[in-house]
Protein backbone atom coordinates (compact mmCIF):
# COMPACT_ATOMS: atom_id res chain seq x y z
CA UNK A 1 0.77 -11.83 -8.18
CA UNK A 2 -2.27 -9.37 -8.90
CA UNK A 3 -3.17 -9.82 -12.46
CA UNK A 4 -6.56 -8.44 -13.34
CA UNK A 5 -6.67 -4.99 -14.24
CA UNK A 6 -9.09 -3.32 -12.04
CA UNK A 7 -7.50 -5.38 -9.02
CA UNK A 8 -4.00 -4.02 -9.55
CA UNK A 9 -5.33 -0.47 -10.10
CA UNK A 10 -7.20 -0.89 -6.76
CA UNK A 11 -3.63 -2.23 -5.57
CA UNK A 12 -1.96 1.19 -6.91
CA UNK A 13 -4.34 3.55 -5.59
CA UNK A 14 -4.04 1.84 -1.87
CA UNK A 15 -0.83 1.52 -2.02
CA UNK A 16 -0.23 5.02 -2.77
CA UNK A 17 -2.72 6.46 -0.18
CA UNK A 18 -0.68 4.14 2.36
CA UNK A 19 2.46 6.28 1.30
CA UNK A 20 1.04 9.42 1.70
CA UNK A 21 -0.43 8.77 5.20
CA UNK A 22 2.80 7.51 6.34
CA UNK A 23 4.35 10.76 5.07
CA UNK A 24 1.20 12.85 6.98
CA UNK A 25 2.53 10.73 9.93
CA UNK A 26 0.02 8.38 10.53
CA UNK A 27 0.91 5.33 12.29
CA UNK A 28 0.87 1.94 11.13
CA UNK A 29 -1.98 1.23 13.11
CA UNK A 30 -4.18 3.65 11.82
CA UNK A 31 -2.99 3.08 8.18
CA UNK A 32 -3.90 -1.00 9.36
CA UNK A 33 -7.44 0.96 10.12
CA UNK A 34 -7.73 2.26 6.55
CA UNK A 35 -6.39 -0.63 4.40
CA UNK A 36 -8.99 -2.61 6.50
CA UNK A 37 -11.95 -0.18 5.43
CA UNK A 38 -11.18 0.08 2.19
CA UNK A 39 -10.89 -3.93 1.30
CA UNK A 40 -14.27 -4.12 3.69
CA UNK A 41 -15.99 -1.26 1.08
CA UNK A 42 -14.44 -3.95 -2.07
CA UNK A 43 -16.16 -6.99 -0.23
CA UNK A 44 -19.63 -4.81 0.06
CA UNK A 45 -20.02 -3.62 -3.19
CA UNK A 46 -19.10 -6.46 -5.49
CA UNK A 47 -16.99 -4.77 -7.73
CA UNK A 48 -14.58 -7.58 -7.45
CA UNK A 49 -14.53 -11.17 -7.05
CA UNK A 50 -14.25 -12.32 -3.30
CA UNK A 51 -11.24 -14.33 -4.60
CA UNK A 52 -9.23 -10.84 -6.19
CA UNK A 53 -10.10 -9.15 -2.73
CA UNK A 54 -8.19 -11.84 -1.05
CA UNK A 55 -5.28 -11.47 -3.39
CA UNK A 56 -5.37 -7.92 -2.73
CA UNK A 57 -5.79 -8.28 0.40
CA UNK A 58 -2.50 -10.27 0.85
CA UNK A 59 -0.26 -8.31 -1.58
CA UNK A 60 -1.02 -5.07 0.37
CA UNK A 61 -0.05 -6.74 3.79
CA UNK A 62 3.01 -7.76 2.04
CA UNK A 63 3.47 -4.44 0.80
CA UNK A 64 3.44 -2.82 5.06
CA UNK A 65 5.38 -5.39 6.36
CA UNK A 66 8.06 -5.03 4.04
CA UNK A 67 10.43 -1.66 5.99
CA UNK A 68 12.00 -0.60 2.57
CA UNK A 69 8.31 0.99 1.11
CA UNK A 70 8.19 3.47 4.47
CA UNK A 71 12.12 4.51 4.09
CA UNK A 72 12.78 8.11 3.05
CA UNK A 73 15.43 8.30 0.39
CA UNK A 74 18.76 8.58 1.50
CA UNK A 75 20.67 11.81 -0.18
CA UNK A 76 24.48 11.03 -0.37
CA UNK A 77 26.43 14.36 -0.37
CA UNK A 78 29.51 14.77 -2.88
CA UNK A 79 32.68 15.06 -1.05
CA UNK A 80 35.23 17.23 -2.50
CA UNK A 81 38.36 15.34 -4.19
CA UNK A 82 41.58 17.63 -3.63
């Protein structure tokens, strides 16, 4: 569990753009593509210990292989009661 700050706002803001490419219709393998970019940009600069990438780094593959953050909601429609 992510519990430095700037490490679980990194966390937000990729798993948010991972939402909205799925939605663009991206597939996984090109949203793979980015998340790998992006934690390669964290390890070059140094804004974060090598250690918090890691944790990052696992949490956000937990976050694409788990089906229920790519469903759509589900509308259920009111039927009529006679």
């Amino acid at each position: 569990m992510l519990q430095d700050p700037l490490t679980i706002r990194h966390y937000q803001k990729l798993t948010d753009e991972i939402i909205e490419l799925f939605h663009r219709g991206n597939r996984m393998e090109e949203i793979r593509f980015y998340v790998d970019g992006y934690l390669t940009c964290l390890r070059q600069v140094n804004i974060l210990e090598i250690y918090l990438v890691h944790s990052l780094e696992e949490d956000v593959l937990s976050f694409l292989r788990d089906p229920y953050n790519f469903e759509y909601g589900i509308t259920q429609t009111q039927t009529e009661i006679a």
